[in-house]
N, C-alpha and C. Protein backbone atom coordinates (compact mmCIF):
# COMPACT_ATOMS: atom_id res chain seq x y z
N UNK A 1 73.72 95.31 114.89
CA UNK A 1 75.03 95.86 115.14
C UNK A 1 75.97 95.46 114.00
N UNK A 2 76.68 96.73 113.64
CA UNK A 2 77.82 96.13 112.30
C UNK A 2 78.88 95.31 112.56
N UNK A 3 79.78 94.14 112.02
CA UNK A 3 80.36 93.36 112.13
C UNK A 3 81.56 94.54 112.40
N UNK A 4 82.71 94.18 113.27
CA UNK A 4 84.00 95.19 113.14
C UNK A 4 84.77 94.81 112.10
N UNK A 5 85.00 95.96 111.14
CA UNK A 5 86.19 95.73 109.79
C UNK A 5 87.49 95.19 110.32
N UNK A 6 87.92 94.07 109.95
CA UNK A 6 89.43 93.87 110.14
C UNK A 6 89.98 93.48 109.20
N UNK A 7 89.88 93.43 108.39
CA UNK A 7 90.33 93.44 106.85
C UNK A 7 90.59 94.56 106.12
N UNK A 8 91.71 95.02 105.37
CA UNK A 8 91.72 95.53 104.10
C UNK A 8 91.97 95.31 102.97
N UNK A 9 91.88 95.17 102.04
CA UNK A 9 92.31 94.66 101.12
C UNK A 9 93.26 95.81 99.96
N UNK A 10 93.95 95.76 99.41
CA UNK A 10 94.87 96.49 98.70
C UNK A 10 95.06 95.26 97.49
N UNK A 11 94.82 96.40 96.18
CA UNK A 11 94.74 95.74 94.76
C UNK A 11 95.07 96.39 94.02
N UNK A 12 96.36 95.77 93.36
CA UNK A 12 97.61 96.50 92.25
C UNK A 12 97.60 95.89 91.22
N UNK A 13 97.36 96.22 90.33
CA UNK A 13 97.88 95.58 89.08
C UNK A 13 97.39 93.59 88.69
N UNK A 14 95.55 93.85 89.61
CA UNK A 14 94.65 93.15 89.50
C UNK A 14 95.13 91.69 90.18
N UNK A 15 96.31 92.21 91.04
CA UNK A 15 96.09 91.57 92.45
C UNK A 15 95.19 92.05 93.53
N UNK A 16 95.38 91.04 94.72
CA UNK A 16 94.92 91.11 95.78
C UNK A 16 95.37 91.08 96.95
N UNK A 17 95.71 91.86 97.68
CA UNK A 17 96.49 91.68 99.20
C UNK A 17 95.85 91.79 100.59
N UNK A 18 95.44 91.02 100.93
CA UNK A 18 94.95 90.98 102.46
C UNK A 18 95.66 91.25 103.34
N UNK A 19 95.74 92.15 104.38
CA UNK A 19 96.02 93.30 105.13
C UNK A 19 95.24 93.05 106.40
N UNK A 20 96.02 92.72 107.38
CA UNK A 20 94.93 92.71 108.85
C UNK A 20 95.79 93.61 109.44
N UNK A 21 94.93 94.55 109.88
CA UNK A 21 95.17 95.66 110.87
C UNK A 21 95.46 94.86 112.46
N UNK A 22 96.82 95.13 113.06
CA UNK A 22 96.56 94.79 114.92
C UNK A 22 97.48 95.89 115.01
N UNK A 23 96.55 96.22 116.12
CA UNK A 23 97.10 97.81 117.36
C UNK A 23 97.62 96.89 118.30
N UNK A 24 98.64 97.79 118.93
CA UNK A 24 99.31 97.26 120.50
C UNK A 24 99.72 98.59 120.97
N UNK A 25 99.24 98.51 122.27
CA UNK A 25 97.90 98.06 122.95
C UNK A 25 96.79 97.60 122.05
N UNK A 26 95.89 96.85 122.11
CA UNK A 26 95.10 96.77 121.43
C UNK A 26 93.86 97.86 121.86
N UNK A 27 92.91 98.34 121.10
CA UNK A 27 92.17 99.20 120.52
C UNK A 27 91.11 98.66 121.76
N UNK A 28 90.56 99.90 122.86
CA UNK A 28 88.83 99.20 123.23
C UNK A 28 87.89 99.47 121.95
N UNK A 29 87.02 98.73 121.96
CA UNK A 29 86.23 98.30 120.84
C UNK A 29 85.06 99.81 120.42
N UNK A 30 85.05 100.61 121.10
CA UNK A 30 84.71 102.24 121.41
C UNK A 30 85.41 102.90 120.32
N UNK A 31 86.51 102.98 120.80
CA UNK A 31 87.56 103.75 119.38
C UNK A 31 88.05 103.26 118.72
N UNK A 32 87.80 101.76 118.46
CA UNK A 32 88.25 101.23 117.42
C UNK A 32 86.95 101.70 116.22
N UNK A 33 85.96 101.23 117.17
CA UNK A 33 84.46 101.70 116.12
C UNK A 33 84.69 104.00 115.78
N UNK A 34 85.19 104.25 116.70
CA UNK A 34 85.01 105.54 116.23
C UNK A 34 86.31 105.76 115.37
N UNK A 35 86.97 105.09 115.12
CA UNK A 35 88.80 105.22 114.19
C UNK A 35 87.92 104.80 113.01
N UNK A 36 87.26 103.79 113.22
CA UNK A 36 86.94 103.42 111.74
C UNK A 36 85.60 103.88 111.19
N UNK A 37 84.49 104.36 112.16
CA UNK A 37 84.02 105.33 111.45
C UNK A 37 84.40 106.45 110.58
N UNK A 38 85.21 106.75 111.20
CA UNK A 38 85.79 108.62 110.63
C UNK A 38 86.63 108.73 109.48
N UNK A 39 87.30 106.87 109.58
CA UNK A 39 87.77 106.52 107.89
C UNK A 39 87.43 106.36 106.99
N UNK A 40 85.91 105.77 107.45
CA UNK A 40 85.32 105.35 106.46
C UNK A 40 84.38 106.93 105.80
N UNK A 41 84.08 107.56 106.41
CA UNK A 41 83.54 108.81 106.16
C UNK A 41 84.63 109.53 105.24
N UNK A 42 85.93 109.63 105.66
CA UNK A 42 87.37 110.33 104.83
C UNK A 42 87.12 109.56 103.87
N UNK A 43 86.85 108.17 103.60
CA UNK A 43 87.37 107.49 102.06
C UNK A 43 85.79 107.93 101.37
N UNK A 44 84.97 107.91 101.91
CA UNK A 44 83.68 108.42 101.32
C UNK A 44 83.76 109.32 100.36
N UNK A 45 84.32 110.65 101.54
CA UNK A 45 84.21 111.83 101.15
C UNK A 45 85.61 112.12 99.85
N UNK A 46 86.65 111.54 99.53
CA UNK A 46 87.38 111.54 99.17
C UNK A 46 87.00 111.01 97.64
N UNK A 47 86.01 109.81 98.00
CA UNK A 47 86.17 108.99 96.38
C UNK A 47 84.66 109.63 95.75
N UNK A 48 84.03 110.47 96.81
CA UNK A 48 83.27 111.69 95.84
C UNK A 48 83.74 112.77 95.40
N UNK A 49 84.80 113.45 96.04
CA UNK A 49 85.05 114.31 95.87
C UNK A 49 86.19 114.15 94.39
N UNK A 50 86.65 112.87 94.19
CA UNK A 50 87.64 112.05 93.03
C UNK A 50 86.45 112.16 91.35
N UNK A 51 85.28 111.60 92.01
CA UNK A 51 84.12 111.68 90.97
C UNK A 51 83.96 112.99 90.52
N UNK A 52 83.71 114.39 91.35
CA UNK A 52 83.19 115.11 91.11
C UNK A 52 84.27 116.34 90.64
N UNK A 53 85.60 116.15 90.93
CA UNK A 53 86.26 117.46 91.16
C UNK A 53 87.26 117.51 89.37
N UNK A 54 87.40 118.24 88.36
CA UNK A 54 87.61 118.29 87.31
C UNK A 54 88.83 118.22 87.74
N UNK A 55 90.11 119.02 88.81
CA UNK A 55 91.25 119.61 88.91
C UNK A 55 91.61 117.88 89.44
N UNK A 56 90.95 117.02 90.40
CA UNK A 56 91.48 115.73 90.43
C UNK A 56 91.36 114.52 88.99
N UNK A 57 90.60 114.89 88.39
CA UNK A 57 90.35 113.83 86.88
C UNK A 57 91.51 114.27 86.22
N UNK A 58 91.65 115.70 86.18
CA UNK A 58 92.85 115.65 85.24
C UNK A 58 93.90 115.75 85.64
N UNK A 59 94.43 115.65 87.20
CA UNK A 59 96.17 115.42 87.37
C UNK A 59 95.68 113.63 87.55
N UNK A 60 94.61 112.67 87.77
CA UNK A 60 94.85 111.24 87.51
C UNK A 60 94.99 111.23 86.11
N UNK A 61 94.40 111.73 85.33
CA UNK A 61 94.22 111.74 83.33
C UNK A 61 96.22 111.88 83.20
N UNK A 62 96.85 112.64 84.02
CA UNK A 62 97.62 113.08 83.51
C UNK A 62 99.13 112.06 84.02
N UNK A 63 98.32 111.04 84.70
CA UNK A 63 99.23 109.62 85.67
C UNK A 63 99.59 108.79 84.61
N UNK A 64 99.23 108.68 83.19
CA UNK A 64 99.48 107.87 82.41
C UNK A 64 100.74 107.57 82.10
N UNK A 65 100.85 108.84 81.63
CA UNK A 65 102.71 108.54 81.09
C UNK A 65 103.31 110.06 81.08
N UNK A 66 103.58 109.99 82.42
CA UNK A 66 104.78 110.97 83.28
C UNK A 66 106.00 110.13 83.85
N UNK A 67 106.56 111.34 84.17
CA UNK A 67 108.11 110.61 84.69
C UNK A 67 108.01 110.83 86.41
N UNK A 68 108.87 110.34 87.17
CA UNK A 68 108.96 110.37 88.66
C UNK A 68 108.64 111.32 89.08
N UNK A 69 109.41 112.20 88.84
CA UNK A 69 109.19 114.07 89.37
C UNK A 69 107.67 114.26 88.92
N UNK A 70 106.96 113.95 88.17
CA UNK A 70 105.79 114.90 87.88
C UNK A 70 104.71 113.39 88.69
N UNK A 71 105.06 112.42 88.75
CA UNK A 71 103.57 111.59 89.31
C UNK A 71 104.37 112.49 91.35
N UNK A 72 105.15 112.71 91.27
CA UNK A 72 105.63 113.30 93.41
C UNK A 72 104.98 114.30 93.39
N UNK A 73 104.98 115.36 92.15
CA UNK A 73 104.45 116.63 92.06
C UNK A 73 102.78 116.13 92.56
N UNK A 74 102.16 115.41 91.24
CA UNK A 74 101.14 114.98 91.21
C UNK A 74 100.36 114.61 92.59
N UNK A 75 100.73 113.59 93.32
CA UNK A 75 101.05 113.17 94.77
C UNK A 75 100.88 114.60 95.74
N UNK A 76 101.63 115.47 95.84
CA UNK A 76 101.43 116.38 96.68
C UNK A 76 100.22 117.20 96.12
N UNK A 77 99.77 117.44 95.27
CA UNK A 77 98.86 117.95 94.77
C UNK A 77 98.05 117.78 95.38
N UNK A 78 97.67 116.13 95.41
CA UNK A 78 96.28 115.39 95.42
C UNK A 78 96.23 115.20 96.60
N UNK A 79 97.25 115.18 97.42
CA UNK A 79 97.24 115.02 98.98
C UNK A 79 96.91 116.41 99.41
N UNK A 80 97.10 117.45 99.09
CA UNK A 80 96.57 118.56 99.77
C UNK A 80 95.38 118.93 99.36
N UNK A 81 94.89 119.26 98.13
CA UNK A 81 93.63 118.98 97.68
C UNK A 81 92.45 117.81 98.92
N UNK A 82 92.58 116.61 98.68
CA UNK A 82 92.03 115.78 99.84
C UNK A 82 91.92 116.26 101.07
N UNK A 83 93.00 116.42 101.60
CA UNK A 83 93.30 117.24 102.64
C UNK A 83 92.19 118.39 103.04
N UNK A 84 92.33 119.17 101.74
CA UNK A 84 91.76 120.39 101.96
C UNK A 84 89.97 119.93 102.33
N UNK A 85 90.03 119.38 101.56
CA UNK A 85 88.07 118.55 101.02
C UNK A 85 88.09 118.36 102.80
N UNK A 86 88.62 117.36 102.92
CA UNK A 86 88.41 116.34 104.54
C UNK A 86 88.49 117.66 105.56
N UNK A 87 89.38 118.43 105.49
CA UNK A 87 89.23 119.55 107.08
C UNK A 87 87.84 120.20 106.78
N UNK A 88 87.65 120.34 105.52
CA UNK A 88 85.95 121.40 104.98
C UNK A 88 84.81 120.97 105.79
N UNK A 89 85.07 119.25 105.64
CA UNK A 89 84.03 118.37 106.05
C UNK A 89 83.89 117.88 107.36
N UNK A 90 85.00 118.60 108.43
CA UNK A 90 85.32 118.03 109.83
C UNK A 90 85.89 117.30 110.47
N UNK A 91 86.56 116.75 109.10
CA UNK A 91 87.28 115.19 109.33
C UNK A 91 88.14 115.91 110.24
N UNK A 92 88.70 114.99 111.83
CA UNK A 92 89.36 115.19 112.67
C UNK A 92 90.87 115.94 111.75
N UNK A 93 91.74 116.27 111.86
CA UNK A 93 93.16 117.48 111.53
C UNK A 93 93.74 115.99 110.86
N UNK A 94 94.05 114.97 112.26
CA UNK A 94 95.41 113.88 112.06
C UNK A 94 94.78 112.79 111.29
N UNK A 95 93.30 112.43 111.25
CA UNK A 95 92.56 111.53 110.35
C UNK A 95 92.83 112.56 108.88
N UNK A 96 92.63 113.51 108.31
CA UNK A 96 92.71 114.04 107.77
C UNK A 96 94.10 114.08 106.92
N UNK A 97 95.03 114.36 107.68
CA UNK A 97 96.40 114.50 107.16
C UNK A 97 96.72 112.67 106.42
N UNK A 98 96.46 112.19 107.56
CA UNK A 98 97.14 110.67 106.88
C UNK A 98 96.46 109.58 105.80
N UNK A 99 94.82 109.98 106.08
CA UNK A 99 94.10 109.34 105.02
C UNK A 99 94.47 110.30 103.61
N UNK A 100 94.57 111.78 103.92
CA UNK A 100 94.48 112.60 102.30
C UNK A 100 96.07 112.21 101.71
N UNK A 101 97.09 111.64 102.75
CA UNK A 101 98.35 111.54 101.97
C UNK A 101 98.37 109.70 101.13
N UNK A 102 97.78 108.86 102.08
CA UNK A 102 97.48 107.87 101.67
C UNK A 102 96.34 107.25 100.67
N UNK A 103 95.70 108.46 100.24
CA UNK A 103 94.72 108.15 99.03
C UNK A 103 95.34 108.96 97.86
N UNK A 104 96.52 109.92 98.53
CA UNK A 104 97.27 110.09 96.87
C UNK A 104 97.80 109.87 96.62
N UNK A 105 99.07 108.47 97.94
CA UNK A 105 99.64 107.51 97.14
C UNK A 105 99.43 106.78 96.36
N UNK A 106 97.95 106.04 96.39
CA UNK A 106 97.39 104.87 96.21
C UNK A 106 96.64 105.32 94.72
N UNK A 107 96.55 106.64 94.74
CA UNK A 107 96.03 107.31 93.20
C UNK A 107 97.24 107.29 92.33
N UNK A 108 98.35 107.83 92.67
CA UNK A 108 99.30 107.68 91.94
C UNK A 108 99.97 106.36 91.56
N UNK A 109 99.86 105.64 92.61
CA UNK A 109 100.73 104.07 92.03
C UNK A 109 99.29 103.33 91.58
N UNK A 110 98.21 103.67 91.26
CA UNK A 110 97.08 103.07 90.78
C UNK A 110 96.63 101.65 91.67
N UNK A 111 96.51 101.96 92.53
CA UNK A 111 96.29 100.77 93.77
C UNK A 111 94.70 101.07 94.23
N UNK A 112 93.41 100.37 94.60
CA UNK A 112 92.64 100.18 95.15
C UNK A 112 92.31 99.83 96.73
N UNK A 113 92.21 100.56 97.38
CA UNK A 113 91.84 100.71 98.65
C UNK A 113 90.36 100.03 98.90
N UNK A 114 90.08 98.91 99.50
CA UNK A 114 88.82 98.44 100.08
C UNK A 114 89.04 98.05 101.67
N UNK A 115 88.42 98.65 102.71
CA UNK A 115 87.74 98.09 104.25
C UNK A 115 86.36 97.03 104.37
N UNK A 116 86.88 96.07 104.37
CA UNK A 116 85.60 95.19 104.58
C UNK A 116 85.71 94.42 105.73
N UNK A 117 84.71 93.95 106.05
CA UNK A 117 84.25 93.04 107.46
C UNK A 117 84.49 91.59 107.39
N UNK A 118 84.68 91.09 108.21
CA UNK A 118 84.47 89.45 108.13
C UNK A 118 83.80 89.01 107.37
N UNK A 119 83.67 88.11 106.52
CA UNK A 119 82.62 87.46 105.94
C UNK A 119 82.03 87.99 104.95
N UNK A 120 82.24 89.23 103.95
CA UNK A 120 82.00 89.70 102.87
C UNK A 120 83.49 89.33 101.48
């Protein structure tokens, strides 16, 4: 049986931030395992679809040195794009909407997203 993720970690500018997730109510351990399945499948499908898709390499290629207005532009781009990938693939509508807006924040301010378990 897999250990339950309660950790995230978030890494900026070659820091490290530890992040513990608590729900209230707290989560039965059922949908907590099916919340974090279906995330982990969205960040899957997301950081292949980052590898593979030319139209995402080059609005990140293009994160270097822009001004505010064009990394927001950028941002909505990449959030609907994601978006689009994750509904293709079944990802639930509301898993969908909030992971594809939160992996094109985290593309644009150049931040690293990791879910890991206890003890890794």
């Amino acid at each position: 049986m897999r250990a339950r993720p309660d950790l995230m970690l978030i890494c900026a500018a070659a820091a490290v931030l530890p992040v513990h997730v608590v729900t209230y109510p707290p989560l039965e351990r059922e949908v907590e395992e099916k919340i974090m399945s279906e995330l982990n499948r969205a960040n899957e499908l997301i950081e292949q679809h980052m590898k593979q898709s030319s139209v995402v390499f080059d609005r990140m290629r293009r994160l270097n040195d822009v001004d505010e207005y064009t990394r927001k532009t950028i941002k909505i781009l990449l959030t609907d794009k994601f978006q689009t990938v994750l509904l293709q693939q079944g990802v639930l509508e509301n898993v969908a909407t909030r992971v594809a807006s939160l992996w094109a924040l985290v593309t644009v301010l150049d931040i690293h997203l990791e879910i890991i378990t206890r003890g890794e």
